[in-house]
Protein backbone atom coordinates (compact mmCIF):
# COMPACT_ATOMS: atom_id res chain seq x y z
CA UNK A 1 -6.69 -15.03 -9.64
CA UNK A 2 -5.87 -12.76 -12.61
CA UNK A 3 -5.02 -14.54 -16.21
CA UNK A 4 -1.59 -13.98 -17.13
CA UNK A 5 -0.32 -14.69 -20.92
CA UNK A 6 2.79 -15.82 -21.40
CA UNK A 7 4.61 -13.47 -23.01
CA UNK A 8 3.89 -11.45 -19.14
CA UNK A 9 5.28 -14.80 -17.38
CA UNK A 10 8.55 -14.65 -19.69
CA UNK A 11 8.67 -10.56 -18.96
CA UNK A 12 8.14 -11.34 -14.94
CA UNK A 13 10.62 -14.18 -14.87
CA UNK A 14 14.35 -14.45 -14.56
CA UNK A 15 16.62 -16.68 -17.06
CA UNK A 16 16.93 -19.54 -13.88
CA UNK A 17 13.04 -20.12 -13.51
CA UNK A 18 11.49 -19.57 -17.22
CA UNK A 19 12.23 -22.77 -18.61
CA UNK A 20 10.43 -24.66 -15.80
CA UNK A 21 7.21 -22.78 -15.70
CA UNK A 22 6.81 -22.78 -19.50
CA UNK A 23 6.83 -26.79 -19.18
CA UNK A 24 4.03 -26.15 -16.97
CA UNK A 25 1.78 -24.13 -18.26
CA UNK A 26 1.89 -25.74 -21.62
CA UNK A 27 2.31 -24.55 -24.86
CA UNK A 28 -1.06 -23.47 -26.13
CA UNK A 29 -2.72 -23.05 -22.92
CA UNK A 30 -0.74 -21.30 -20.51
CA UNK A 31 -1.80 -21.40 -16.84
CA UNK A 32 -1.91 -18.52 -14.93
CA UNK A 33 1.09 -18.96 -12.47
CA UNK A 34 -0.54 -19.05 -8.15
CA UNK A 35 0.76 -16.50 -6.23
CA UNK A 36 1.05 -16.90 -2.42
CA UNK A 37 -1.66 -15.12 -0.23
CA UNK A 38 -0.22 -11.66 1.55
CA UNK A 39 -2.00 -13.70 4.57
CA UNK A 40 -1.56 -17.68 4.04
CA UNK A 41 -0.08 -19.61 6.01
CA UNK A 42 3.55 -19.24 5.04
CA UNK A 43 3.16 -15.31 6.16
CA UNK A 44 2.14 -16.88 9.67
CA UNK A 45 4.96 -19.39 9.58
CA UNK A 46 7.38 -16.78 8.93
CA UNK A 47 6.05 -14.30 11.31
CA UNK A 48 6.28 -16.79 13.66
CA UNK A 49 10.00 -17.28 13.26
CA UNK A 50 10.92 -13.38 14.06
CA UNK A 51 12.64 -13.11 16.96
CA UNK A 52 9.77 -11.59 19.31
CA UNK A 53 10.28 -9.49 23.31
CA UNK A 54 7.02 -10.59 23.77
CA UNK A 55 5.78 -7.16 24.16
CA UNK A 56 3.25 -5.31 22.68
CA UNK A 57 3.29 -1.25 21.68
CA UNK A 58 0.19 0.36 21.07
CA UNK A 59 -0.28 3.36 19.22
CA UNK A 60 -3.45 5.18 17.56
CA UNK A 61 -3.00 7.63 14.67
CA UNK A 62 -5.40 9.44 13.11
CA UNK A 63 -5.31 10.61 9.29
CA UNK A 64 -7.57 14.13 9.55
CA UNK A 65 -7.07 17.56 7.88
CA UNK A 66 -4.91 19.94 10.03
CA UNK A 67 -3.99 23.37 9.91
CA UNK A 68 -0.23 23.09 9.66
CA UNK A 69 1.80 26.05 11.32
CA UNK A 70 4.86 25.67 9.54
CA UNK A 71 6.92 28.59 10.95
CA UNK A 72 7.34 32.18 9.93
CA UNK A 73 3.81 33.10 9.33
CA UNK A 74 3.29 30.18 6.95
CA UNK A 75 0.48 28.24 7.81
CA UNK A 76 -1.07 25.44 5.61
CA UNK A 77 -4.23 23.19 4.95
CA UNK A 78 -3.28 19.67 4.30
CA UNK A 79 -3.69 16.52 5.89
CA UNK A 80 -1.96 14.72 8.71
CA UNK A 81 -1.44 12.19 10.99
CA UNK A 82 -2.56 13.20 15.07
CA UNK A 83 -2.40 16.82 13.55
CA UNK A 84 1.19 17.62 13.72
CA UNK A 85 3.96 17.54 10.66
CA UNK A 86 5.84 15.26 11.20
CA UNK A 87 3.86 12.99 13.27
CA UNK A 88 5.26 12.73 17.06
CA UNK A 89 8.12 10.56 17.12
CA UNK A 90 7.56 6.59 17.44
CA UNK A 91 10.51 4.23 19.27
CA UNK A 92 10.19 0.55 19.95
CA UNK A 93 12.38 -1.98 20.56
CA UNK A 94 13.45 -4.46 18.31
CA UNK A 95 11.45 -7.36 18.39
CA UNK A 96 8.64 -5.84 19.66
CA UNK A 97 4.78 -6.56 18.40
CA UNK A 98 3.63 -3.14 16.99
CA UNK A 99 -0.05 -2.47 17.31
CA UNK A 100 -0.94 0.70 15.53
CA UNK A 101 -4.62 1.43 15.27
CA UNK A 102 -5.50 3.96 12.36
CA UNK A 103 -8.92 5.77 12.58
CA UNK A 104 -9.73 7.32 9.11
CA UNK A 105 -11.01 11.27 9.41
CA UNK A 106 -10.35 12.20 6.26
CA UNK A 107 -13.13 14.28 4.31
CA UNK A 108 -16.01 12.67 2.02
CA UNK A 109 -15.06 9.49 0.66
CA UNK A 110 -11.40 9.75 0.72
CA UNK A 111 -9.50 6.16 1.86
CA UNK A 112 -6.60 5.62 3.13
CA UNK A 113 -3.37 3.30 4.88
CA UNK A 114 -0.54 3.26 6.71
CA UNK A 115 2.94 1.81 4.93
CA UNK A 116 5.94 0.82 7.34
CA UNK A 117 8.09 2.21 5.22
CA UNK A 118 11.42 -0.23 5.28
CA UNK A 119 10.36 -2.22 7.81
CA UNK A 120 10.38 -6.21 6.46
CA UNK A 121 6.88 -7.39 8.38
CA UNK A 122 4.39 -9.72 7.48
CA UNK A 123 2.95 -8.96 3.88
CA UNK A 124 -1.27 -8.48 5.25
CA UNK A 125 0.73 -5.60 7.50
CA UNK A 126 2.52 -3.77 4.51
CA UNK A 127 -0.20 -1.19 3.90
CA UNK A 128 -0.69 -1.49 0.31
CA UNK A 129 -4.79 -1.21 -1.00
CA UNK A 130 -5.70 -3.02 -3.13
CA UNK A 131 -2.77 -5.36 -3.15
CA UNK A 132 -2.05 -6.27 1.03
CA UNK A 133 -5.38 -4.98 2.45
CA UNK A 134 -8.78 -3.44 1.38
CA UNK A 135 -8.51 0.44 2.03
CA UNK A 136 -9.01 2.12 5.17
CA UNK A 137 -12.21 3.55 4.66
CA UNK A 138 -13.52 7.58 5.84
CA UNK A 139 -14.84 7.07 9.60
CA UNK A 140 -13.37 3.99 9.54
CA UNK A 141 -10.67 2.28 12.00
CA UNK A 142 -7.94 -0.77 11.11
CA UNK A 143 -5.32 -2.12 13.16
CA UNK A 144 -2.01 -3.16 12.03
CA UNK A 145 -0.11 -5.74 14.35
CA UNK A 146 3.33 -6.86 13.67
CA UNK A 147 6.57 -7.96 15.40
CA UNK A 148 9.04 -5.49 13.87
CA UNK A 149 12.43 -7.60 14.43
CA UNK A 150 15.10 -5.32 12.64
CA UNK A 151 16.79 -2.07 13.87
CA UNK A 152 16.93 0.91 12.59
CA UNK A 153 15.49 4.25 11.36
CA UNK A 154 12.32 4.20 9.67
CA UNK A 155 9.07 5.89 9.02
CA UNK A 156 5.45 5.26 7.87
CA UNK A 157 3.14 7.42 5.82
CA UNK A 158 -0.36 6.42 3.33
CA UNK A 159 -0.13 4.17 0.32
CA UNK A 160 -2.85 5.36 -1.51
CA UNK A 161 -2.58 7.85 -4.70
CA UNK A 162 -0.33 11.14 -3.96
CA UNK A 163 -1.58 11.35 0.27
CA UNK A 164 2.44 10.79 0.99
CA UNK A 165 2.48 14.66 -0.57
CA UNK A 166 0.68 15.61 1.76
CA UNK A 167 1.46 16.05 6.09
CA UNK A 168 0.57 12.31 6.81
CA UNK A 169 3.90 10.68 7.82
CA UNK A 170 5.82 9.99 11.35
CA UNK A 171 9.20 8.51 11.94
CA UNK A 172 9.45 5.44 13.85
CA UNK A 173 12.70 4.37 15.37
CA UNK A 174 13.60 0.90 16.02
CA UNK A 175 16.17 0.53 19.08
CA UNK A 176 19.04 -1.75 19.12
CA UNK A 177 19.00 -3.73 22.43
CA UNK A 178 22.77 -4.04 21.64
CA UNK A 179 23.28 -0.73 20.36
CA UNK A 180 26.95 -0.78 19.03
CA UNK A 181 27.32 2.60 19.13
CA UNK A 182 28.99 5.13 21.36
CA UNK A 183 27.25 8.96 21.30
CA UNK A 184 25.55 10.71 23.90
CA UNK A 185 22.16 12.03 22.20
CA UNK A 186 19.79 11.75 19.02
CA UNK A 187 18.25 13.94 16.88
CA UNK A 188 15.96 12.58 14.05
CA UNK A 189 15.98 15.24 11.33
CA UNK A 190 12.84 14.90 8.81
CA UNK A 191 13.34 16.41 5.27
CA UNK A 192 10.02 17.29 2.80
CA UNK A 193 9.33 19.49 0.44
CA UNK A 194 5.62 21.12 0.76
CA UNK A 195 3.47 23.26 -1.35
CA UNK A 196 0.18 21.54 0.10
CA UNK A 197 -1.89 24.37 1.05
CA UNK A 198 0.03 26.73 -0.35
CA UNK A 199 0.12 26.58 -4.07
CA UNK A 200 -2.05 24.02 -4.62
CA UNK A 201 -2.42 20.77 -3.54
CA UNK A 202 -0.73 17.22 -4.80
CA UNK A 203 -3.99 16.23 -7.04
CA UNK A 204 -4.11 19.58 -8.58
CA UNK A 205 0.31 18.80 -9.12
CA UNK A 206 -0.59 15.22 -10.51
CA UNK A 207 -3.46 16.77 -12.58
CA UNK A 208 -1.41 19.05 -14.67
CA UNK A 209 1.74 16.80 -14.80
CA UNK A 210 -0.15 13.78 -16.78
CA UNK A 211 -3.11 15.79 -18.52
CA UNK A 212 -1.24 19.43 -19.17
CA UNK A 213 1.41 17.89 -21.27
CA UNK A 214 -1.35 15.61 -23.35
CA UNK A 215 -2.92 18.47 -24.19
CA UNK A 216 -0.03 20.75 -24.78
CA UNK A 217 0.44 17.48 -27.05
CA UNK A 218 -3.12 17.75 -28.94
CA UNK A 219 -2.74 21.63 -29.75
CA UNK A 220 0.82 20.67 -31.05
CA UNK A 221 0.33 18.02 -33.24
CA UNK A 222 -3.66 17.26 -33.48
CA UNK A 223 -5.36 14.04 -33.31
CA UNK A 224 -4.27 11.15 -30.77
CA UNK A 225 -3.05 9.13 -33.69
CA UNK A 226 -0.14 11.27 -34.29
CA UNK A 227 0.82 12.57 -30.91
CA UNK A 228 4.23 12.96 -30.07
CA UNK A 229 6.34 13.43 -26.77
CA UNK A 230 7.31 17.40 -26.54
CA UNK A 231 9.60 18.77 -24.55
CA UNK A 232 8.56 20.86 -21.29
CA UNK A 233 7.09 24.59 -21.87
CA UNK A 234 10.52 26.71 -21.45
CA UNK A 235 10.46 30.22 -19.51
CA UNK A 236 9.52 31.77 -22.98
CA UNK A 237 6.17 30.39 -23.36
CA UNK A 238 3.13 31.86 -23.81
CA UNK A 239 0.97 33.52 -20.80
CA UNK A 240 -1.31 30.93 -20.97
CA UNK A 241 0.93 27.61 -20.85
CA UNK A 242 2.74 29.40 -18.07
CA UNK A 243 -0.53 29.60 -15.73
CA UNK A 244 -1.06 26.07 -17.06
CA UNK A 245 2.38 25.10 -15.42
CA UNK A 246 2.61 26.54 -12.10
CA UNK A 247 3.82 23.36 -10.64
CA UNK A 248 5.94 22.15 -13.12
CA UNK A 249 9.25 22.74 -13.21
CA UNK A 250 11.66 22.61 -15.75
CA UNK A 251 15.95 22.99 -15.98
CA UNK A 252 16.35 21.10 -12.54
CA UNK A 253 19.61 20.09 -13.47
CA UNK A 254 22.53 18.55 -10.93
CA UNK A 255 25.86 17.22 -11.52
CA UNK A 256 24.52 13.92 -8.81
CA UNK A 257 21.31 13.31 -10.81
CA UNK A 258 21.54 14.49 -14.12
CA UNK A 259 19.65 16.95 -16.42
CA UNK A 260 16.13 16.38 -14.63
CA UNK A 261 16.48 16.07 -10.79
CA UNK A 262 13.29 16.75 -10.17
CA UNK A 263 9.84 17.07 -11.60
CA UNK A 264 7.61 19.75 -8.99
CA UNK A 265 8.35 23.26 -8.59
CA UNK A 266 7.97 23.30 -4.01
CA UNK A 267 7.59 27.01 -2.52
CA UNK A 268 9.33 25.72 0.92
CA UNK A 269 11.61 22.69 2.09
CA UNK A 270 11.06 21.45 5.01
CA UNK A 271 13.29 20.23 8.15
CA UNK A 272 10.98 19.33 10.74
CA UNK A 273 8.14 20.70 9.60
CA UNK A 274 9.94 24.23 9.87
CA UNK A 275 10.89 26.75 6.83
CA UNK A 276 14.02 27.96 6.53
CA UNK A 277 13.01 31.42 8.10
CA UNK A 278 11.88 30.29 11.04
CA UNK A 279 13.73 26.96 11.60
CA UNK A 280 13.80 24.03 14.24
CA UNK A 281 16.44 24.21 16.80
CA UNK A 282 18.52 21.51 18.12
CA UNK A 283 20.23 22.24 21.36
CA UNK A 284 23.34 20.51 22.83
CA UNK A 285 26.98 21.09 24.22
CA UNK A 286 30.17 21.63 22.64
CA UNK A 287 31.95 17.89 22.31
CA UNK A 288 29.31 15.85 22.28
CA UNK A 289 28.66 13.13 19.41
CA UNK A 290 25.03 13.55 18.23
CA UNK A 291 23.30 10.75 15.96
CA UNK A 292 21.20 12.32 13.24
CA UNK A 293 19.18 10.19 11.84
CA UNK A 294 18.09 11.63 8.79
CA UNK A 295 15.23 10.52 6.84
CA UNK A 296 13.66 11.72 3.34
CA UNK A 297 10.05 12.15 3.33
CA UNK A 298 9.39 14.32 0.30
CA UNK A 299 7.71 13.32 -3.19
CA UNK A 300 9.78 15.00 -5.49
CA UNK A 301 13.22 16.21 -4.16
CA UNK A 302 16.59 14.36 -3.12
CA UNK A 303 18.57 16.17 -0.80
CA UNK A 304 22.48 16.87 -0.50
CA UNK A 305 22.56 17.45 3.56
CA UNK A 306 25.35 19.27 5.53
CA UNK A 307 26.15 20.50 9.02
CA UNK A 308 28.04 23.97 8.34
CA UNK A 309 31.47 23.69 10.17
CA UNK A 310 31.18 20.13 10.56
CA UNK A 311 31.98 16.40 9.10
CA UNK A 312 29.68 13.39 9.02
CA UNK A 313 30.46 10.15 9.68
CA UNK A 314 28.00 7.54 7.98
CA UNK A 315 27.12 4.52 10.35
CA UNK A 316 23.91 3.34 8.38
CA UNK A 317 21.96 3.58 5.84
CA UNK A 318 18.09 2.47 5.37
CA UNK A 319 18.75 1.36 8.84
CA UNK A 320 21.47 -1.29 8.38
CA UNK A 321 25.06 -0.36 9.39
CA UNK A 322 27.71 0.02 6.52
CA UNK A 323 31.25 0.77 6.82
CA UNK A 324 31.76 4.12 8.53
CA UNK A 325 32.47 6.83 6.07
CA UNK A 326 33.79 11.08 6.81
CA UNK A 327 31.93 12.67 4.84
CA UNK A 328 31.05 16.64 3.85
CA UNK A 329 27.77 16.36 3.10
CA UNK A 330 25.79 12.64 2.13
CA UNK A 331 23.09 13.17 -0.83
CA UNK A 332 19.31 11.35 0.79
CA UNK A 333 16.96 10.38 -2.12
CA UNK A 334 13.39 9.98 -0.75
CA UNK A 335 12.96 7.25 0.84
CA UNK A 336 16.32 7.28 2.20
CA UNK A 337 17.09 7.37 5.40
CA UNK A 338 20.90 7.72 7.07
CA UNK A 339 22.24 7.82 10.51
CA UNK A 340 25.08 9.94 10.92
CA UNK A 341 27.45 10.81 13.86
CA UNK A 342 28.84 14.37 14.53
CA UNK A 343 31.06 15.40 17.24
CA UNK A 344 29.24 19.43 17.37
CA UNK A 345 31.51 22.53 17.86
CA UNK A 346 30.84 25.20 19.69
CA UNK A 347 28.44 28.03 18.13
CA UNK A 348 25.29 28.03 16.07
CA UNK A 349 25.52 26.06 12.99
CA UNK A 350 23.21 25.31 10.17
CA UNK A 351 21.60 21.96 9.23
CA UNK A 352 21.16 22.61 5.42
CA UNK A 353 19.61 20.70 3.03
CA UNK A 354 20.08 21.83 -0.45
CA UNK A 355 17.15 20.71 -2.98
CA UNK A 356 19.12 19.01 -5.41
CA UNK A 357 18.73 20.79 -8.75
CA UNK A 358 15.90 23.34 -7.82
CA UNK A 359 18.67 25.59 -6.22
CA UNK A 360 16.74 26.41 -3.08
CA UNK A 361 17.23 24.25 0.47
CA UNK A 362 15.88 24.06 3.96
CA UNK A 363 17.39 24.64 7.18
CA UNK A 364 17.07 23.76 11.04
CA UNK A 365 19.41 24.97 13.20
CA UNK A 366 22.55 23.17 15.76
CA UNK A 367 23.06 25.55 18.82
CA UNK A 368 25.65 24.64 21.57
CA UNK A 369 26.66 28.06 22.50
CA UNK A 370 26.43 32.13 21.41
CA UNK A 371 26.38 33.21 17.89
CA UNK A 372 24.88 34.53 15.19
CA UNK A 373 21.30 33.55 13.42
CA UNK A 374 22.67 32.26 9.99
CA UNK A 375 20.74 33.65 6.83
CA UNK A 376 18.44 31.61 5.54
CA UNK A 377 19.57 30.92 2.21
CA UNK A 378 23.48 30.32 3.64
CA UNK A 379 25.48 27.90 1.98
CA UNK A 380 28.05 26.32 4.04
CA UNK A 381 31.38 25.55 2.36
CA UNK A 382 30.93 21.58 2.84
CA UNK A 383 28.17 21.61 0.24
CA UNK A 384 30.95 21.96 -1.90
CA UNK A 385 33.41 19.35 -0.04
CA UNK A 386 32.92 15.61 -0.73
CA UNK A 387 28.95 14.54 -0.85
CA UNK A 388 28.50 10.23 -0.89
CA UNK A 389 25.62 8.64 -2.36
CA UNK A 390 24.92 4.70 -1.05
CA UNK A 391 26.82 3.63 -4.30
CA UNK A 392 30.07 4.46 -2.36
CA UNK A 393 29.80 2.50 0.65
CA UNK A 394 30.25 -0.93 2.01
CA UNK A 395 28.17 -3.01 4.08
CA UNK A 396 29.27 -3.44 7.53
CA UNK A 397 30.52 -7.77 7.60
CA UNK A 398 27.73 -8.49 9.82
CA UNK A 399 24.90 -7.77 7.39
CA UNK A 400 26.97 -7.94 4.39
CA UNK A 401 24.92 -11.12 2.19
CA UNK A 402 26.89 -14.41 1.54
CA UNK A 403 28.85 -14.51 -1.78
CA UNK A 404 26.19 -16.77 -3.75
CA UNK A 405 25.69 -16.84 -7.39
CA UNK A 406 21.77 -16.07 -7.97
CA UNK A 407 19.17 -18.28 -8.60
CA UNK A 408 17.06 -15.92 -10.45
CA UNK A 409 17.85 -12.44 -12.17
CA UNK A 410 14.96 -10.28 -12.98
CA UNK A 411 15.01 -7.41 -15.21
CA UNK A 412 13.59 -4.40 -14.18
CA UNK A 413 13.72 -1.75 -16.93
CA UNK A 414 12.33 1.84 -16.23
CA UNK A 415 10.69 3.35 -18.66
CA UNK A 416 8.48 6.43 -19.64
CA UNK A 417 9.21 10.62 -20.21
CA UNK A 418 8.77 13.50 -19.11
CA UNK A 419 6.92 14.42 -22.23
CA UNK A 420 3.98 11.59 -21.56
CA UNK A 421 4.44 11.34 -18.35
CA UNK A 422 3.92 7.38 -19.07
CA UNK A 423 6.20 6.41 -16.43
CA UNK A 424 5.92 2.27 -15.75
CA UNK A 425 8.35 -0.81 -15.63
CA UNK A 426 9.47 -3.15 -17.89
CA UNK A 427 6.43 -0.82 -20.15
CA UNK A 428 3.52 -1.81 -18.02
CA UNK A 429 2.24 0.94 -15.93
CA UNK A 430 0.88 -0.79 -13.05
CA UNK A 431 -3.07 -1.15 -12.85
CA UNK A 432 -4.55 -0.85 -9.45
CA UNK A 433 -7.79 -2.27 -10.66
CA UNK A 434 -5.64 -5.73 -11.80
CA UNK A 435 -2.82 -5.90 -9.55
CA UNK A 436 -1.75 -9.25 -9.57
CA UNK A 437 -1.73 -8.92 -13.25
CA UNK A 438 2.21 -9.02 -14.88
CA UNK A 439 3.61 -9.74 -11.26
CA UNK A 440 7.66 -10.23 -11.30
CA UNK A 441 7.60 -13.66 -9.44
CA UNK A 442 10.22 -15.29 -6.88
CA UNK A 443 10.34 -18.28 -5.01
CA UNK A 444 10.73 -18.58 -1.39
CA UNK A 445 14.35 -19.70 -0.50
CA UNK A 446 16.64 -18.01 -3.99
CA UNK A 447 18.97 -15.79 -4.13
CA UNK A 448 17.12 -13.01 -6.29
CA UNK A 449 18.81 -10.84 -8.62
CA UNK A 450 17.35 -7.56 -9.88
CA UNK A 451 18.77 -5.56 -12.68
CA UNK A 452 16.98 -2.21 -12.83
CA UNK A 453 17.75 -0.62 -16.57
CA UNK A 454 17.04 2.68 -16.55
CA UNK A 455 15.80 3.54 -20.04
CA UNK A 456 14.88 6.82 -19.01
CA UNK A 457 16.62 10.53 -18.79
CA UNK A 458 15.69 11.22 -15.36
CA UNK A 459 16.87 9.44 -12.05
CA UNK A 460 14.17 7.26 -10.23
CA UNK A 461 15.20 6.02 -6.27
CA UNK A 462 13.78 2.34 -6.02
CA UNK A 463 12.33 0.83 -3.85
CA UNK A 464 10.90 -2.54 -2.39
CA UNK A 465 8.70 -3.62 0.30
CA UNK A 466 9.07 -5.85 2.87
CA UNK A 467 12.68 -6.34 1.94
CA UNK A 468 16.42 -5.15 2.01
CA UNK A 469 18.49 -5.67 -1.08
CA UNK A 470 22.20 -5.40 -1.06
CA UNK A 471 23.83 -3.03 -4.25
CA UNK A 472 25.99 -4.99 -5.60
CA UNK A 473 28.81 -7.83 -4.10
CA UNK A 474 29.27 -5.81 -1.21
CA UNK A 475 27.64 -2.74 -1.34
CA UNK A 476 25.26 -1.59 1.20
CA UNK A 477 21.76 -3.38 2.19
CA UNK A 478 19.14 -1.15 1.23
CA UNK A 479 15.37 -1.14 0.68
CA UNK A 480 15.63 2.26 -1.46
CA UNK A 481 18.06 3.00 -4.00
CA UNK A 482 19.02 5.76 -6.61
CA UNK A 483 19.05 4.78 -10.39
CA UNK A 484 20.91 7.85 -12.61
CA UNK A 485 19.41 8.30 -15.81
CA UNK A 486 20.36 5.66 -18.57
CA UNK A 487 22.19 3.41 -16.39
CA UNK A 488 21.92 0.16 -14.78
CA UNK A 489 22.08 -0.96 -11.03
CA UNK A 490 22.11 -4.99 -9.83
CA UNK A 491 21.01 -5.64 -6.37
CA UNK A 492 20.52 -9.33 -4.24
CA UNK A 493 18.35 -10.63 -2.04
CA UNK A 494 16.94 -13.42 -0.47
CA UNK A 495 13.18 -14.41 -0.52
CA UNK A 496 12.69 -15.00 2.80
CA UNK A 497 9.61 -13.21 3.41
CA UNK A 498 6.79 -14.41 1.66
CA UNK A 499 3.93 -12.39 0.34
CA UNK A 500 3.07 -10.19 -2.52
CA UNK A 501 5.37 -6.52 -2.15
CA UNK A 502 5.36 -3.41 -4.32
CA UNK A 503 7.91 -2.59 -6.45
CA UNK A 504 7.91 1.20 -6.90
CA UNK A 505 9.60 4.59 -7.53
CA UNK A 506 9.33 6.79 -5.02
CA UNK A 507 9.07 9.80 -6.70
CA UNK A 508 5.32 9.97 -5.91
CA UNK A 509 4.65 11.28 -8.80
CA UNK A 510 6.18 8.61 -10.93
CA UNK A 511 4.80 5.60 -8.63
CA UNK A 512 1.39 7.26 -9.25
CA UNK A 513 1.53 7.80 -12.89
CA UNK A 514 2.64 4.07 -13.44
CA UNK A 515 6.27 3.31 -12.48
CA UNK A 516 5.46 0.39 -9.98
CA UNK A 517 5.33 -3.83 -9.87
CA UNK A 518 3.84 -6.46 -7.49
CA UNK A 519 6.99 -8.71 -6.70
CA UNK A 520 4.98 -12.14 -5.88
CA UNK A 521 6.25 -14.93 -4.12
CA UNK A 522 5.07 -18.24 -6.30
CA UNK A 523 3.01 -21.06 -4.17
């Protein structure tokens, strides 16, 4: 167990359980608080409890390089999961026991893990090294084995450093039994932005982003002692702090997200693993209701998605059902997933999704009868029309939470720049090599409150393991939410799966760099 002062108890705890644990630990002598096991036996009670078919799905992926042929002549070296991008489709039913065995190819040294992104699973399952499981080592196999007991889109990809930039993630659908819905197909639509292989790769991006603007920092201003946060080099620079910057990009401005939408300058957008020019084709008839089920796999870049010619209904969102909403176009943070319905016209329409703020987009393509090849770069009108974040919606009454005042409220303030790239919560960046120190502790059983506080000027979408939180009295239930610059955003749960969870950003780039917490339950 890792010491914890008390001043990090007081900055971990809510108002309800402060008082008590400062009786405990003492005045002088404060003990460090004990944190359940991510494996003890009130995982295995809980697991236990999950409603369970009994059956068991296997599946074996393997994280190797791959040469990625990503569509009109553009073919990368990256990494990837059974060497396609995305990884071949996964759908089980709910309630059954997932069995996923991951063999590690990757070159030299290099470890790695699989996250079930959104899924809530036992806590030894989550994926997370050092915090959930030892890495996955090179030539190396682990199996994960869990009952996954909740509908719903999802998708899994690494945990470790910036390997979620990279090719290495896979949807994975989880069937109602008692599908409520009434459509007559699917299509799961994938969304990434990629420069792996082409540009550069994610190390060389997370290189320049935290040690560029340090030294851009040193020239400026001269020792450490007096270093200040500047502002990003602006078209105008010099030669050389141009060729220093060729993944940073600056002036990514959108009137959703605010000045700074995004911190990586991509040279393609992805849908389905396909660029724009030479995009992936979904084919159906005229009058049929699709469900899209969109998720957001990219590092760096929130997406405002339309179907040109068409409205979207919303049905659900991080795979719980809200409210249904007609919509023009519905903005996906990554992270995010959404399942729309669309009834489809007849023609060739395109499936755009516009990079928020970097004024470029990706494209696949709805064909249910002749027409013409859109350009490209087309912008259908509905980009325009009326584009819903999860702030705006409801949760359907069957998952909504009961009304409850909480029993603990947590403050989760965001904080860093652009400038220092210091990014880290509550002003901790996390430390992988002391995890369990400054944990935000809950108790098995509360009602949890977290207030994130947004201290920062750019957006950050949030997100927790192992859990769904609910925005709000009756907003949506979530496990990955957007928080605008300088603002604040409440969400409830209930601790009802023990463990220890991350706590993160999922701008990659952010998470990396420091903007993450271990949420532990308290034995």
């Amino acid at each position: 167990m890792n010491s914890i002062n008390r001043r990090t108890v007081l900055a971990g705890l809510g108002a309800a359980g402060t008082a008590g644990l400062l009786a405990a630990c003492g005045k002088d002598t404060p003990t460090p608080p004990a944190l359940l096991s991510p494996n003890g036996s009130q995982v295995n009670r809980v697991e236990r409890k999950r409603s369970s078919t009994g059956r068991v799905r296997s599946l074996n992926v393997t994280a190797a390089p791959a040469t990625l042929d990503l569509g009109g002549g553009v073919r990368a070296k990256s990494w990837a999961f059974n060497g396609q991008i995305p990884g071949k489709e996964v759908r089980i039913s709910a309630g059954d026991t997932l069995a996923a065995e991951l063999s590690n190819q990757l070159p030299g040294s290099t470890t790695t893990s699989i996250h079930w992104h959104g899924i809530s699973l036992r806590s030894d399952m989550d994926g997370v090294p050092p915090v959930t499981q030892s890495p996955v080592r090179a030539g190396s196999q682990f199996t994960y084995r869990f009952v996954a007991d909740k509908p719903g889109t999802y998708f899994f990809h690494p945990h470790v450093g910036i390997q979620v930039d990279r090719g290495m993630y896979t949807p994975l659908i989880i069937e109602d039994p008692t599908e409520p819905l009434s459509y007559d197909d699917e299509w799961v639509v994938v969304l990434d932005d990629w420069l792996d292989g082409v540009t550069g790769t994610p190390d060389d991006v997370l290189a320049e982003l935290t040690h560029h603007m340090s030294s851009m920092d040193m020239k400026s201003t001269g020792p450490a002692s007096s270093r200040r946060a500047l502002a990003p080099a602006s078209p105008s620079a010099s030669s050389g702090d141009r060729a220093s910057s060729r993944f940073r990009l600056s002036g990514a401005a959108s009137p959703l997200l605010g000045r700074e939408a995004g911190d990586v300058n991509y040279p393609y957008h992805l849908v389905n693993g396909r660029v724009a020019t030479d995009p992936d084709v979904y084919s159906g008839k005229p009058g049929k209701r699709v469900r899209l089920r969109i998720i957001n796999a990219g590092a760096d870049t929130a997406y405002r998605v339309v179907l040109g010619g068409h409205k979207l209904t919303i049905t659900h969102t991080d795979g719980f059902p809200v409210e249904h909403e007609e919509v023009d176009a519905v903005l996906v943070a990554m992270g995010e997933r959404y399942d729309v319905l669309v009834t489809l016209d007849d023609g060739v329409f395109p499936l755009v999704a516009l990079a928020e703020g970097k004024d470029v987009s990706g494209m696949a393509l709805v064909r249910t009868g002749s027409g013409a090849l859109p350009d490209p770069a087309v912008r259908p009108g509905e980009l325009d029309g009326r584009t819903v974040s999860a702030d705006q919606l409801r949760a359907s009454d069957a998952v909504r939470l009961e009304a409850k005042d909480p029993d603990q409220v947590v403050r989760v303030k965001l904080t860093g720049s652009m400038g220092q790239y210091d990014w880290a919560i509550n002003g901790r960046r996390f430390d992988m090599a002391d995890p369990t120190s400054n944990p935000l502790l809950v108790q098995e059983g509360q009602r949890v409150q977290f207030d994130f506080l947004n201290a920062t000027n750019m957006w950050h979408p949030m997100h927790l393991h192992g859990h769904t939180y609910q925005l709000g009295d009756s907003g949506p239930r979530k496990d990955t939410t957007i928080v605008l610059p300088r603002s604040k955003v409440s969400v409830v749960f209930d601790a009802d799966n023990p463990g220890q969870w991350m706590l993160h950003c999922h701008n990659a780039y952010h998470s990396e760099a420091g903007m993450m917490a271990l949420v532990a339950y308290g034995a």
